[in-house]
Structure formats: C-alpha cells, structure tokens
PDB file of N, CA and C in Angstrom:
ATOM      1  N   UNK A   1       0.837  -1.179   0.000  1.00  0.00           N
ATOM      2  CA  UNK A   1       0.000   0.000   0.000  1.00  0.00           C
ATOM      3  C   UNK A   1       0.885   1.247   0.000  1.00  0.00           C
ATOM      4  N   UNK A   2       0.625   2.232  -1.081  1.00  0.00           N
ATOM      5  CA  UNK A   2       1.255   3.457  -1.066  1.00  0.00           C
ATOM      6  C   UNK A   2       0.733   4.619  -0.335  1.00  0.00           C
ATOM      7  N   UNK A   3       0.944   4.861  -0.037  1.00  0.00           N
ATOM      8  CA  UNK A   3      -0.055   6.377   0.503  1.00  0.00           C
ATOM      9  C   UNK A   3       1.241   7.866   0.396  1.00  0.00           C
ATOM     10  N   UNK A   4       0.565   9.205   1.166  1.00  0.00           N
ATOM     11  CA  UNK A   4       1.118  10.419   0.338  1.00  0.00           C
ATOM     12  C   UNK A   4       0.089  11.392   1.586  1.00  0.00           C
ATOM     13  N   UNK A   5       1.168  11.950   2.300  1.00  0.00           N
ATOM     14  CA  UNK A   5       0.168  12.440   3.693  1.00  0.00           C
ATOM     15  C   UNK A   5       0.779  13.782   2.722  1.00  0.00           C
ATOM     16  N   UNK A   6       0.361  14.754   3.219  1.00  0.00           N
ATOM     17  CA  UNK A   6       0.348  16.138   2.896  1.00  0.00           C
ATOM     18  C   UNK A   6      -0.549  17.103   3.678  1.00  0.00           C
ATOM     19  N   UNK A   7       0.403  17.692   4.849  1.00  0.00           N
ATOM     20  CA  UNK A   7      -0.891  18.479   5.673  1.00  0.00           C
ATOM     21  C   UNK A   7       0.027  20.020   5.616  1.00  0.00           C
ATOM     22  N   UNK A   8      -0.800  20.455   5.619  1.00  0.00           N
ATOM     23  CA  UNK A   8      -0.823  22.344   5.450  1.00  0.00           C
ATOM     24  C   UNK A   8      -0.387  22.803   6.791  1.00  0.00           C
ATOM     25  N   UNK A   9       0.554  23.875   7.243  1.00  0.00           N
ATOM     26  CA  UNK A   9       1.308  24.551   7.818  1.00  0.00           C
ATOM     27  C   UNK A   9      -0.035  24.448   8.995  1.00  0.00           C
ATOM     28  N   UNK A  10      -1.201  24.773   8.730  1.00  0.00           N
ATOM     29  CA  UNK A  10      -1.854  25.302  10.189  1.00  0.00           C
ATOM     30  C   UNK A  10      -2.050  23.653  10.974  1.00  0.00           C
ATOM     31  N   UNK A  11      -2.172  22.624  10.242  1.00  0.00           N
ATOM     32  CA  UNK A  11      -2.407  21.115  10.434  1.00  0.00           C
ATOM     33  C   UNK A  11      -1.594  20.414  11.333  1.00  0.00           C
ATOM     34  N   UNK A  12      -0.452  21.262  11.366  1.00  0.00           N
ATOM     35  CA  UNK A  12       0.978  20.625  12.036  1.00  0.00           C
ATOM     36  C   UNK A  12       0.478  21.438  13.316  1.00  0.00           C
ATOM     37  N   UNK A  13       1.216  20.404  14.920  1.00  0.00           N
ATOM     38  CA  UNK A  13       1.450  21.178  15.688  1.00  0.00           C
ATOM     39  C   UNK A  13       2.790  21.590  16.063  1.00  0.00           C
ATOM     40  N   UNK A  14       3.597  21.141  15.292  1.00  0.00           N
ATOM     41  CA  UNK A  14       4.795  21.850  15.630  1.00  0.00           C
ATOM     42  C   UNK A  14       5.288  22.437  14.299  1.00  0.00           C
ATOM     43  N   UNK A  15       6.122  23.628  14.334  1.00  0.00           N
ATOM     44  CA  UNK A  15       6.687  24.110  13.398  1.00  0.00           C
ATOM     45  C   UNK A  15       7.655  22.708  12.222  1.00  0.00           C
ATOM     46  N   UNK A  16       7.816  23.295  11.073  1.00  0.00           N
ATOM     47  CA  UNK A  16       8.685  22.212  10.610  1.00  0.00           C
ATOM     48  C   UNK A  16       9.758  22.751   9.808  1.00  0.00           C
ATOM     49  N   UNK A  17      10.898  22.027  10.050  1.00  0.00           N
ATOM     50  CA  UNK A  17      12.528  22.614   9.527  1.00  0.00           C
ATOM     51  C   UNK A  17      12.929  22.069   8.843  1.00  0.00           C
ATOM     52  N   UNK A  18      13.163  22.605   7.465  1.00  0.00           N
ATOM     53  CA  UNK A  18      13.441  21.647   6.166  1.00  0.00           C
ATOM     54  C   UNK A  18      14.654  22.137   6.123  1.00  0.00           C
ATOM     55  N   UNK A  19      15.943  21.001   5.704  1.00  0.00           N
ATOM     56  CA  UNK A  19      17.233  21.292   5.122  1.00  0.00           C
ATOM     57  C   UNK A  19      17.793  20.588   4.141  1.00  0.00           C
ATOM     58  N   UNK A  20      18.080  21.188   2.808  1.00  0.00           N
ATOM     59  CA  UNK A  20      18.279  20.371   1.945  1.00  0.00           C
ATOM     60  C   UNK A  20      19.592  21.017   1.338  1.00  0.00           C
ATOM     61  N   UNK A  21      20.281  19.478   1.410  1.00  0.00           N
ATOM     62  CA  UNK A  21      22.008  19.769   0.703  1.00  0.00           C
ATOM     63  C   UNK A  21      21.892  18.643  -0.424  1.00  0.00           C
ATOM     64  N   UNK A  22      22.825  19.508  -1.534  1.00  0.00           N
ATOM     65  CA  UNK A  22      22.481  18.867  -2.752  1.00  0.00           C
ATOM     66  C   UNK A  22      24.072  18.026  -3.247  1.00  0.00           C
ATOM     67  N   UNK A  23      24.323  16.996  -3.638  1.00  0.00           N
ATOM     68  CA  UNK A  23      25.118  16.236  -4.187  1.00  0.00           C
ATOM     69  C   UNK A  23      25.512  16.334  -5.965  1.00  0.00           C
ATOM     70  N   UNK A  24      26.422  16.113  -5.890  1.00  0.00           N
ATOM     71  CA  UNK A  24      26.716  15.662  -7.434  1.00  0.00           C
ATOM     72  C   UNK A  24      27.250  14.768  -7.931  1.00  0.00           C
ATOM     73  N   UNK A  25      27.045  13.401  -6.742  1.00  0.00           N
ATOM     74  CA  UNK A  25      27.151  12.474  -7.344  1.00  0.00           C
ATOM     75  C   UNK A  25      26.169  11.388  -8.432  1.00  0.00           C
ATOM     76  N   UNK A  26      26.363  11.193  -9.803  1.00  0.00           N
ATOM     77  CA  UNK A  26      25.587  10.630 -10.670  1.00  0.00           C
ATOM     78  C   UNK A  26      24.965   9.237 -10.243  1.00  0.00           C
ATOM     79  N   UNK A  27      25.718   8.822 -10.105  1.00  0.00           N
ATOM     80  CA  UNK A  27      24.985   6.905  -9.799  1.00  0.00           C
ATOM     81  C   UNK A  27      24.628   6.994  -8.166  1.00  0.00           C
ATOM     82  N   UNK A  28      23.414   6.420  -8.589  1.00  0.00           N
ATOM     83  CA  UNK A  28      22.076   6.273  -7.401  1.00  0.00           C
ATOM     84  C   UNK A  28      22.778   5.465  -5.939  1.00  0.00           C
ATOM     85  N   UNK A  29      23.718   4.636  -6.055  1.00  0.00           N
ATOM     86  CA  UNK A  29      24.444   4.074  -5.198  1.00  0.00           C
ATOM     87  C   UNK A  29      25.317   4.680  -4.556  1.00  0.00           C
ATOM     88  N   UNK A  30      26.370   5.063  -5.208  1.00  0.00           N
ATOM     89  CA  UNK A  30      27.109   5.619  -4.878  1.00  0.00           C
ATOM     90  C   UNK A  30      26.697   7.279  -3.878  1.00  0.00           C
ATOM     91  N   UNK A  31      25.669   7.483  -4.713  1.00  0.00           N
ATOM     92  CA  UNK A  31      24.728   8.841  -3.754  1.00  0.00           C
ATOM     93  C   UNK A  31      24.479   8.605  -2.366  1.00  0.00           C
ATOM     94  N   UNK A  32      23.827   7.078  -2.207  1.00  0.00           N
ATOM     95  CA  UNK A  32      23.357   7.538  -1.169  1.00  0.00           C
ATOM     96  C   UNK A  32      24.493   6.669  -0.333  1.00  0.00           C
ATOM     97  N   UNK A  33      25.363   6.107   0.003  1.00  0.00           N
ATOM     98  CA  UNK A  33      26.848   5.853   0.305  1.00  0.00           C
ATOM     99  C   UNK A  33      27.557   7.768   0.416  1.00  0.00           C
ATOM    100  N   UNK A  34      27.317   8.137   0.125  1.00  0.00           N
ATOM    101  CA  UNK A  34      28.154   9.602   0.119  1.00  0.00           C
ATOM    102  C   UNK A  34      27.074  10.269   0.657  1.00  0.00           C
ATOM    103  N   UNK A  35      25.746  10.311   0.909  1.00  0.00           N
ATOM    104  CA  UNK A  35      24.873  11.356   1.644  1.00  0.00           C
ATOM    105  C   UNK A  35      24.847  10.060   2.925  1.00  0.00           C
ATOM    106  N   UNK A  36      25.247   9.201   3.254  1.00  0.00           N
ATOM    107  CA  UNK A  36      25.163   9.005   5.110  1.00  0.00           C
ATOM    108  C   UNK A  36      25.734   9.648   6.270  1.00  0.00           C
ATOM    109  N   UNK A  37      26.808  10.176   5.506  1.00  0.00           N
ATOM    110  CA  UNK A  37      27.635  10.215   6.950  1.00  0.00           C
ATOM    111  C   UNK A  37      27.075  11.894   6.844  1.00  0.00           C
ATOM    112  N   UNK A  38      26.786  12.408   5.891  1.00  0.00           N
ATOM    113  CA  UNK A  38      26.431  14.164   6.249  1.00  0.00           C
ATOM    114  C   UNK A  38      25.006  14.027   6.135  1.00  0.00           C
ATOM    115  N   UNK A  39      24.268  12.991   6.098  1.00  0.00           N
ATOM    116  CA  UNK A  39      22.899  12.782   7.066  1.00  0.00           C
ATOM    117  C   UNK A  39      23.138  12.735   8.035  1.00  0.00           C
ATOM    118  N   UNK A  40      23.597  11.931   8.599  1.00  0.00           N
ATOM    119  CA  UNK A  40      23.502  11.287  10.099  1.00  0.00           C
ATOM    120  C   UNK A  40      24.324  12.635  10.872  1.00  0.00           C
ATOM    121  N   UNK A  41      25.139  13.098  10.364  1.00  0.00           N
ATOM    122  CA  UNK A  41      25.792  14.633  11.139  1.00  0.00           C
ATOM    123  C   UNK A  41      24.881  15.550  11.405  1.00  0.00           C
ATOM    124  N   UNK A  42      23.706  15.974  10.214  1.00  0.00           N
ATOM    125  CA  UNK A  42      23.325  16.963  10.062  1.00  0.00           C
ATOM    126  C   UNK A  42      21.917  16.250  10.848  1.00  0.00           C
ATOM    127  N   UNK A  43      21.105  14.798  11.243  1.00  0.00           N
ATOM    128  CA  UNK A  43      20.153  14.544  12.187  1.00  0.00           C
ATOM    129  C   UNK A  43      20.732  14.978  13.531  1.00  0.00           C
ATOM    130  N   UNK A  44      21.898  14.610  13.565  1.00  0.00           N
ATOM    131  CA  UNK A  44      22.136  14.505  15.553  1.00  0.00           C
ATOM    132  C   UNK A  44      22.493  15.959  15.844  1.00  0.00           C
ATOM    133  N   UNK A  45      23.003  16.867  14.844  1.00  0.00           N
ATOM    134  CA  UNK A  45      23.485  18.055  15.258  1.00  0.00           C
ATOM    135  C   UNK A  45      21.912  18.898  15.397  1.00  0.00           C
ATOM    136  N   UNK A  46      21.225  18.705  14.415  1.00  0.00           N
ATOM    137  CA  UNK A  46      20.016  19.719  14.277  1.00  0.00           C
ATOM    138  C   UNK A  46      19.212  19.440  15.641  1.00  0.00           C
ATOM    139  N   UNK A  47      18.896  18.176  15.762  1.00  0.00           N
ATOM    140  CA  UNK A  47      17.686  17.870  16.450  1.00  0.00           C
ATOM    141  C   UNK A  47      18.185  16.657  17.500  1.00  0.00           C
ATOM    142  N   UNK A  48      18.947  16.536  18.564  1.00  0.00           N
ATOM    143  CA  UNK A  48      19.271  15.452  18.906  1.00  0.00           C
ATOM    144  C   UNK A  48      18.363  14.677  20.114  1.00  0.00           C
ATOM    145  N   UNK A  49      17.098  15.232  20.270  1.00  0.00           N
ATOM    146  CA  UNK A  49      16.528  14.777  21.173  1.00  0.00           C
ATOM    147  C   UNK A  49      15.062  15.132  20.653  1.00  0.00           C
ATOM    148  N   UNK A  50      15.184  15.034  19.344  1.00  0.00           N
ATOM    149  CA  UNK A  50      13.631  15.237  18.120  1.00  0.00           C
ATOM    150  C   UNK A  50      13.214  14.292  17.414  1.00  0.00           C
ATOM    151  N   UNK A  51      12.298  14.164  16.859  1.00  0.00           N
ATOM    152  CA  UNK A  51      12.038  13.216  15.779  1.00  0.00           C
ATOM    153  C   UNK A  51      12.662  13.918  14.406  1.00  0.00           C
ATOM    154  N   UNK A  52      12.916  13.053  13.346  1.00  0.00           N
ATOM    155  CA  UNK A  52      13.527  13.219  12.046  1.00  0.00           C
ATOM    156  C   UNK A  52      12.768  12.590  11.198  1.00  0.00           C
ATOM    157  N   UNK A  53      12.463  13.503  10.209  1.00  0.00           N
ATOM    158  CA  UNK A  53      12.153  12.479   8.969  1.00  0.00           C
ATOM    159  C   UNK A  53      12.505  12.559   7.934  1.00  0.00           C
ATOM    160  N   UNK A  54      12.972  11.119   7.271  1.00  0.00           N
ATOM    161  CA  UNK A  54      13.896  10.979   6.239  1.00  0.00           C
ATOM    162  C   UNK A  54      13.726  10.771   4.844  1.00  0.00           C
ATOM    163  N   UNK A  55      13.614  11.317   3.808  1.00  0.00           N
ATOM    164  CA  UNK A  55      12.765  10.899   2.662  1.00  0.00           C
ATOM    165  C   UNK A  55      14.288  10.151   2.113  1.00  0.00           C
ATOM    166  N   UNK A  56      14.024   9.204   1.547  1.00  0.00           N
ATOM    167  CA  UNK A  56      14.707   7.918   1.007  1.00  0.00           C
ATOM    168  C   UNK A  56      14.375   7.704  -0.721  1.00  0.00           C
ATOM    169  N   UNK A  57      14.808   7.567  -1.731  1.00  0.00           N
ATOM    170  CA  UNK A  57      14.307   7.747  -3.321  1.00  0.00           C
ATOM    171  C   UNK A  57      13.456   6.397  -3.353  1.00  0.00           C
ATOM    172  N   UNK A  58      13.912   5.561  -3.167  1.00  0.00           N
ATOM    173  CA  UNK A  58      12.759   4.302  -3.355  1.00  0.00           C
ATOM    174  C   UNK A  58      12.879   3.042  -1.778  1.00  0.00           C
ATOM    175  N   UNK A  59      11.800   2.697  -1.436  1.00  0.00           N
ATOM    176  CA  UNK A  59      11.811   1.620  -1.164  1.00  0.00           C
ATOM    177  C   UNK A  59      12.940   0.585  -0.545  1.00  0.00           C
ATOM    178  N   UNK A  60      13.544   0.187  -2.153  1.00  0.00           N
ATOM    179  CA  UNK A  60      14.521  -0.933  -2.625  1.00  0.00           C
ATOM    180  C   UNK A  60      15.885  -0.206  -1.485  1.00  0.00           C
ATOM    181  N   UNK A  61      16.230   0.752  -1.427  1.00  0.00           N
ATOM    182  CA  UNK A  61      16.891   1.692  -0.780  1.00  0.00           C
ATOM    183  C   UNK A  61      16.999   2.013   0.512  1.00  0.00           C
ATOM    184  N   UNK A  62      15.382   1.970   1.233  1.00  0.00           N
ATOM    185  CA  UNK A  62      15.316   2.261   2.218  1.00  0.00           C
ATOM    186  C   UNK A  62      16.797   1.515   3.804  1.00  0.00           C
ATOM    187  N   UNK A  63      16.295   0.010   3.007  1.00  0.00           N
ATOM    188  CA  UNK A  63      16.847  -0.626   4.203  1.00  0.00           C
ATOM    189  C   UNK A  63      18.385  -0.482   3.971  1.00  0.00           C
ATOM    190  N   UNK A  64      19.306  -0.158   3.322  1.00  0.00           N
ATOM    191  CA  UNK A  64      20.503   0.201   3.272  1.00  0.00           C
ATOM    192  C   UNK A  64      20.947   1.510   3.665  1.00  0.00           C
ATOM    193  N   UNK A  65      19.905   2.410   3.208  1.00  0.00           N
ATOM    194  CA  UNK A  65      20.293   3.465   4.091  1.00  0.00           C
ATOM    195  C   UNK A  65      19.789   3.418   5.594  1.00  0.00           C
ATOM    196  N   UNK A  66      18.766   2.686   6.024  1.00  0.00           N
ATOM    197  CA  UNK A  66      19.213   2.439   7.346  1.00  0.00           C
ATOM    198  C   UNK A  66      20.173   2.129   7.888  1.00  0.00           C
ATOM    199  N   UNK A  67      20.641   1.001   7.548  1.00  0.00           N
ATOM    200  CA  UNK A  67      21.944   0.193   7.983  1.00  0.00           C
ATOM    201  C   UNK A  67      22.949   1.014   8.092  1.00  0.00           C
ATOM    202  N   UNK A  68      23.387   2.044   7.312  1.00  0.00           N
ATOM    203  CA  UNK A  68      24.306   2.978   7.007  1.00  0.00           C
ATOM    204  C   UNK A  68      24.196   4.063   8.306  1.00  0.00           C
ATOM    205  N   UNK A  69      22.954   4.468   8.815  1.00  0.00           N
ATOM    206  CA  UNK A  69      23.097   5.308   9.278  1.00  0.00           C
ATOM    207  C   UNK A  69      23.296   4.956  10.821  1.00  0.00           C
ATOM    208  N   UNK A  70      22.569   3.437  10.837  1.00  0.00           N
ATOM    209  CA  UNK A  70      22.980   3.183  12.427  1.00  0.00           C
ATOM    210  C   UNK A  70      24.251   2.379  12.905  1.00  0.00           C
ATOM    211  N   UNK A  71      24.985   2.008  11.703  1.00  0.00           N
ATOM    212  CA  UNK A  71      26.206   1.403  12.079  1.00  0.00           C
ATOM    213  C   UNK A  71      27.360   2.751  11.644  1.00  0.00           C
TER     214      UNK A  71
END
C-alpha cells in the first residue's frame, strides 16, 4: 500500500525545519553511500533529542540506508 500524507502549515502542531544539501554524485548508489555520513551529522546536530524524517528515493533503498546510518 502506497499512501502520500500532505498536511498544510496550520495542520501541524509543531513548526517544521526543512534542510536540503544537494550532491553531485551521478549513480544512485554511490549517492546515497556519500549522503550518510552528512545525514547522520546533520540529524544529531540539528535535532538530537527530536524526531527526524527521512525521505529515502525508493523503497529498494530504504533498508541500506538504514543500515548505514545506524552502524
């Protein structure tokens, strides 16, 4: 099942902090191998006692970039 939440600024009860750093690495692998370690810097520094949420490109992906970020 796919789903696609989308709630409007007044919907939220807490404010929300978007940060986006951009790469130039071409191959999809190699990307996200090179965005862990300045994820995982930029979760614990921003918010270290917050929730995070992580948008991931597919699925197939997800569970490796987990692995990455907690080892």
């Amino acid at each position: 099942m796919q789903a696609m939440f989308s709630f409007r600024p007044r919907d939220r009860e807490e404010s929300l902090t978007v940060s986006v750093v951009g790469f130039t690495i071409p191959h999809s692998g190699s990307l996200c191998k090179g965005m862990s370690k300045p994820a995982y810097t930029a979760i614990t520094e921003a918010s270290p006692d917050e929730n995070v949420l992580l948008f991931i490109p597919s699925r197939s992906q997800c569970q490796n970039v987990a692995g990455d970020l907690i080892t």
